[in-house]
Protein backbone atom coordinates (compact mmCIF):
# COMPACT_ATOMS: atom_id res chain seq x y z
CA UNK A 1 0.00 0.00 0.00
CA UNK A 2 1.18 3.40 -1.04
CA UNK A 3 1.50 6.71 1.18
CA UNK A 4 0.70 8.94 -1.38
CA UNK A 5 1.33 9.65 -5.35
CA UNK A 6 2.63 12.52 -7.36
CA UNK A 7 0.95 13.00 -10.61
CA UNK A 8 1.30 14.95 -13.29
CA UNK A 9 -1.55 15.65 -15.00
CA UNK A 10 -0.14 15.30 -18.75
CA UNK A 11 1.20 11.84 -19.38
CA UNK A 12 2.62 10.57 -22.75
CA UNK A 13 0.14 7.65 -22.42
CA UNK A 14 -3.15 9.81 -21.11
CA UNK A 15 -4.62 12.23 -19.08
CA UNK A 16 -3.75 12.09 -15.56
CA UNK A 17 -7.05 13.67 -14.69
CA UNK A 18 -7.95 9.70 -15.64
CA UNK A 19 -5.66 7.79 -13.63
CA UNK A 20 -7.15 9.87 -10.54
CA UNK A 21 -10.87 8.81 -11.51
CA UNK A 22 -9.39 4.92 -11.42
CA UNK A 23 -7.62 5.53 -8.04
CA UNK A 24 -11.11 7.04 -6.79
CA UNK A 25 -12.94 4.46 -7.64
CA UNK A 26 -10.29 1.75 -6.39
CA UNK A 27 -9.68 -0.10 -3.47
CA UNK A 28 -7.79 3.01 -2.39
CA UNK A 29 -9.79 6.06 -2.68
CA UNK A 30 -8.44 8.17 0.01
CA UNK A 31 -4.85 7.60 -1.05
CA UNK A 32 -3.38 11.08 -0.53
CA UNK A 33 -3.16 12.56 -4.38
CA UNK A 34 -0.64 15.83 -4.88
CA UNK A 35 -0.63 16.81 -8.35
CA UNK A 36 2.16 18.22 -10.59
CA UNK A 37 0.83 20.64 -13.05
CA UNK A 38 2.25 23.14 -15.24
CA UNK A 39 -1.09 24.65 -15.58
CA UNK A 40 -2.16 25.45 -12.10
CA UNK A 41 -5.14 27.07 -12.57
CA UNK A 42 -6.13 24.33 -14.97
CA UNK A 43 -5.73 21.60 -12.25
CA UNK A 44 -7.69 23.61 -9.96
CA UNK A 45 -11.04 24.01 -12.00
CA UNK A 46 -10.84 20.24 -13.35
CA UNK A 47 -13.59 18.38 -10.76
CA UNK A 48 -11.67 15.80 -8.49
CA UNK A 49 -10.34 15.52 -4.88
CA UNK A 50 -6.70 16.03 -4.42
CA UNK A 51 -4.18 17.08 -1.38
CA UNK A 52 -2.64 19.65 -3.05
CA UNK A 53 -1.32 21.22 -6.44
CA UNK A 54 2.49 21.97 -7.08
CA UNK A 55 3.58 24.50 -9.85
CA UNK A 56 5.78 23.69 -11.98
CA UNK A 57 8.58 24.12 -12.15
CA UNK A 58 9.02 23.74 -8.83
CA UNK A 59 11.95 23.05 -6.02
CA UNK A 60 12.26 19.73 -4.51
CA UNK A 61 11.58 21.30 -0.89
CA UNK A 62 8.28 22.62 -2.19
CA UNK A 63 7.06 18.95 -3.17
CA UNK A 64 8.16 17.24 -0.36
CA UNK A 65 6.34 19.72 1.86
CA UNK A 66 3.50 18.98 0.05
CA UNK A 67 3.51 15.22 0.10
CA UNK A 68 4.75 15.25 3.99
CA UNK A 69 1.22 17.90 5.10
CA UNK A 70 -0.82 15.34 2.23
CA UNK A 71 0.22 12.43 4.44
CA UNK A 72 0.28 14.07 7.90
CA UNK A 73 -3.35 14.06 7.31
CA UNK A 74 -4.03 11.20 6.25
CA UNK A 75 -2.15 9.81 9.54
CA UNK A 76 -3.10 11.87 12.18
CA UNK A 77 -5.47 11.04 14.75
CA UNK A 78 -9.07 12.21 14.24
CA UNK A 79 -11.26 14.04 16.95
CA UNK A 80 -14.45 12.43 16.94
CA UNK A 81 -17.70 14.58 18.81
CA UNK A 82 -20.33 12.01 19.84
CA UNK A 83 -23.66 13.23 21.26
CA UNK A 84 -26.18 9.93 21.81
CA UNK A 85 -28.34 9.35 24.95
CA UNK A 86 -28.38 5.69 24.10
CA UNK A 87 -25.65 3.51 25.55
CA UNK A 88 -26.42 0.77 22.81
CA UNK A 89 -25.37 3.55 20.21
CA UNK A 90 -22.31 4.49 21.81
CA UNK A 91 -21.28 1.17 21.88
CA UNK A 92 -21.67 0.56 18.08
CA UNK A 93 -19.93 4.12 16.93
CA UNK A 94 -17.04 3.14 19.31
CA UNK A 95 -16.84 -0.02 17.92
CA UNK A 96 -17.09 1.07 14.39
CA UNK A 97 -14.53 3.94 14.81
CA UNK A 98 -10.92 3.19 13.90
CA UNK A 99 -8.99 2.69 17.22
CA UNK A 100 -6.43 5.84 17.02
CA UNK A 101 -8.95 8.26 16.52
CA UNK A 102 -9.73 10.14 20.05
CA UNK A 103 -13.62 10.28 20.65
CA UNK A 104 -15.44 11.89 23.28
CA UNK A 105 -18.81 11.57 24.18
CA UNK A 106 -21.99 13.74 24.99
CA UNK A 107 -25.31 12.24 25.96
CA UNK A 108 -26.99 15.71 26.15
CA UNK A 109 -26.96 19.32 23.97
CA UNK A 110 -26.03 21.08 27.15
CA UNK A 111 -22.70 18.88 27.26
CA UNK A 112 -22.23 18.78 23.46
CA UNK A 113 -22.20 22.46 23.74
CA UNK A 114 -19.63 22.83 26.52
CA UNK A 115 -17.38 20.19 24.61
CA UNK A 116 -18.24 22.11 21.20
CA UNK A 117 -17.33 25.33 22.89
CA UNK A 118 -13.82 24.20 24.47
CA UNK A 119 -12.35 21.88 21.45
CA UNK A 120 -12.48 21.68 17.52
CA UNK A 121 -13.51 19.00 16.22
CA UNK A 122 -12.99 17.13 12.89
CA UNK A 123 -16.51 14.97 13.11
CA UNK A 124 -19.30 15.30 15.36
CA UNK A 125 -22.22 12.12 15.43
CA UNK A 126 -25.31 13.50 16.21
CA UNK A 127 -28.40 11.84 17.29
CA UNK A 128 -31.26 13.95 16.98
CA UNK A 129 -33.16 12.37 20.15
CA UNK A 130 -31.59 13.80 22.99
CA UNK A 131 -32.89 13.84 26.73
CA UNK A 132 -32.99 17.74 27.00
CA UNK A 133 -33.48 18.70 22.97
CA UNK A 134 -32.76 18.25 19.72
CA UNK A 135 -29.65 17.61 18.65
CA UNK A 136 -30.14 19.67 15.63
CA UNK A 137 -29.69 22.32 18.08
CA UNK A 138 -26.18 21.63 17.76
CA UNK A 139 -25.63 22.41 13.78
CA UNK A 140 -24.45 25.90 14.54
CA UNK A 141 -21.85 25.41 16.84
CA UNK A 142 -19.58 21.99 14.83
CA UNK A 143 -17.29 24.86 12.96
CA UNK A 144 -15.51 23.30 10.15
CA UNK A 145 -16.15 19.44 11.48
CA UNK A 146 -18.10 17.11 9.02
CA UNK A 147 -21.66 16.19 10.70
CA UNK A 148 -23.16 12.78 10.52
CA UNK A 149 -26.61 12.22 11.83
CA UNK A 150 -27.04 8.91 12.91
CA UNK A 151 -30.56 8.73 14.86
CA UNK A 152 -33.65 6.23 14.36
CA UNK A 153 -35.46 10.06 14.25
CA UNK A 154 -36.41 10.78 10.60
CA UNK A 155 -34.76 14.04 10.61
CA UNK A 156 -36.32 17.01 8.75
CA UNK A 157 -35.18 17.84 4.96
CA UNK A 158 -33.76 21.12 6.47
CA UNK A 159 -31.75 19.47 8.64
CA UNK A 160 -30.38 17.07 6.21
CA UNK A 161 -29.54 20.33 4.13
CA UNK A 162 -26.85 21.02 6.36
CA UNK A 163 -24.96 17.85 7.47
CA UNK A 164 -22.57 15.11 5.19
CA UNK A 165 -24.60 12.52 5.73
CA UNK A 166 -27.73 11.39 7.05
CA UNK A 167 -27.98 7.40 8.67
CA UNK A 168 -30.32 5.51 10.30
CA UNK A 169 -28.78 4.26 13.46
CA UNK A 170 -30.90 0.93 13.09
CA UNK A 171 -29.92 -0.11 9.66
CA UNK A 172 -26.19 0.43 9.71
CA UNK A 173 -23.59 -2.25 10.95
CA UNK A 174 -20.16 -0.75 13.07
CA UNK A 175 -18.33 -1.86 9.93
CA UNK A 176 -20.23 -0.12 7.43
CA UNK A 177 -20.14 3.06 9.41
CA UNK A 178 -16.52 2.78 10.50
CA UNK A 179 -16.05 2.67 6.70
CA UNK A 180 -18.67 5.34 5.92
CA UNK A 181 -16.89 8.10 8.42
CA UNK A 182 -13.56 6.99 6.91
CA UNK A 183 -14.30 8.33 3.80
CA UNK A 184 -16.36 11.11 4.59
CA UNK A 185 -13.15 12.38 6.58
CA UNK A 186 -10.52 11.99 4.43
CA UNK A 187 -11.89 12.83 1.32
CA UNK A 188 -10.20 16.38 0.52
CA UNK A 189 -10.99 18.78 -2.46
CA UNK A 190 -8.88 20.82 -4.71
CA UNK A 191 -7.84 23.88 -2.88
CA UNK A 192 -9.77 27.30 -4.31
């Protein structure tokens, strides 16, 4: 298994814009991508998810900078946000979370919102069901962290408008989630 590739988006033998739409849709699709281009701007409007974009020509300390932050990323441990009342459903996110990522727990809004207030966050779980509110209270407050609703609440299209993704906590296994907030998290777009 690779680290990360370099890629330069004009190969003798095809388009490099290509090989990133095979890598995407392999058994690697969060492989840290940093592309060579010497068409920047180019690189930057073409639709696919990248760590970064290198100008050429370019010094050897600039790419390396760029492939070490791609794959810092990619290796650091996550802060996970996780605001459930129900004991069963803490059980299955823990278990379906990858074991270096650090996860604390709320099982109210008045504690999500002290934890929200004190500490970023990269993801925050939700369950909308909460013993003193809605957790959709809590949509203002996540910052830049990806939000994943994962209540047996049907949650309102409004609310759906404004998280990644939207699961029923009784229809989804640990693995399938573990593999579901996996992606979600390290999928990175071009820089604007």
């Amino acid at each position: 298994r690779y680290a990360a590739m370099t890629l330069d988006l004009i190969l003798p033998d095809g388009c490099g814009v290509d090989l990133i739409r095979d890598v995407r849709s392999s058994d690697c699709p969060d492989l840290p991508i940093v592309v060579v281009s010497g068409d920047p701007q180019r690189a930057m409007t073409t639709s696919f998810s990248v760590s970064a974009i290198v100008a050429k020509p370019f010094e050897q300390q600039e790419l390396m900078r760029a492939v070490e932050q791609a794959t810092a990323v990619q290796m650091r441990s996550l802060c996970v946000l996780h605001v459930a009342a129900s004991e069963e459903q803490r059980r299955i996110v823990r278990a379906g979370l990858p074991g270096d990522w650090e996860v604390a727990e709320a099982l109210t809004v008045a504690a999500a919102t002290a934890l929200l207030a004190g500490q970023a966050f990269d993801l925050v779980i939700i369950d909308l069901a909460l013993p003193d509110g809605s957790g959709a209270k809590l949509l203002g407050m996540v910052g830049g962290a990806h939000v994943v609703l994962f209540s047996a609440e049907t949650a309102p299209v409004e609310v759906c408008e404004r998280v990644a993704v939207a699961l029923a906590d009784s229809r989804v296994a640990s693995s399938d989630l573990a593999d579901r907030l996996e992606m979600l998290i390290r999928s990175r777009e071009v820089p604007q």
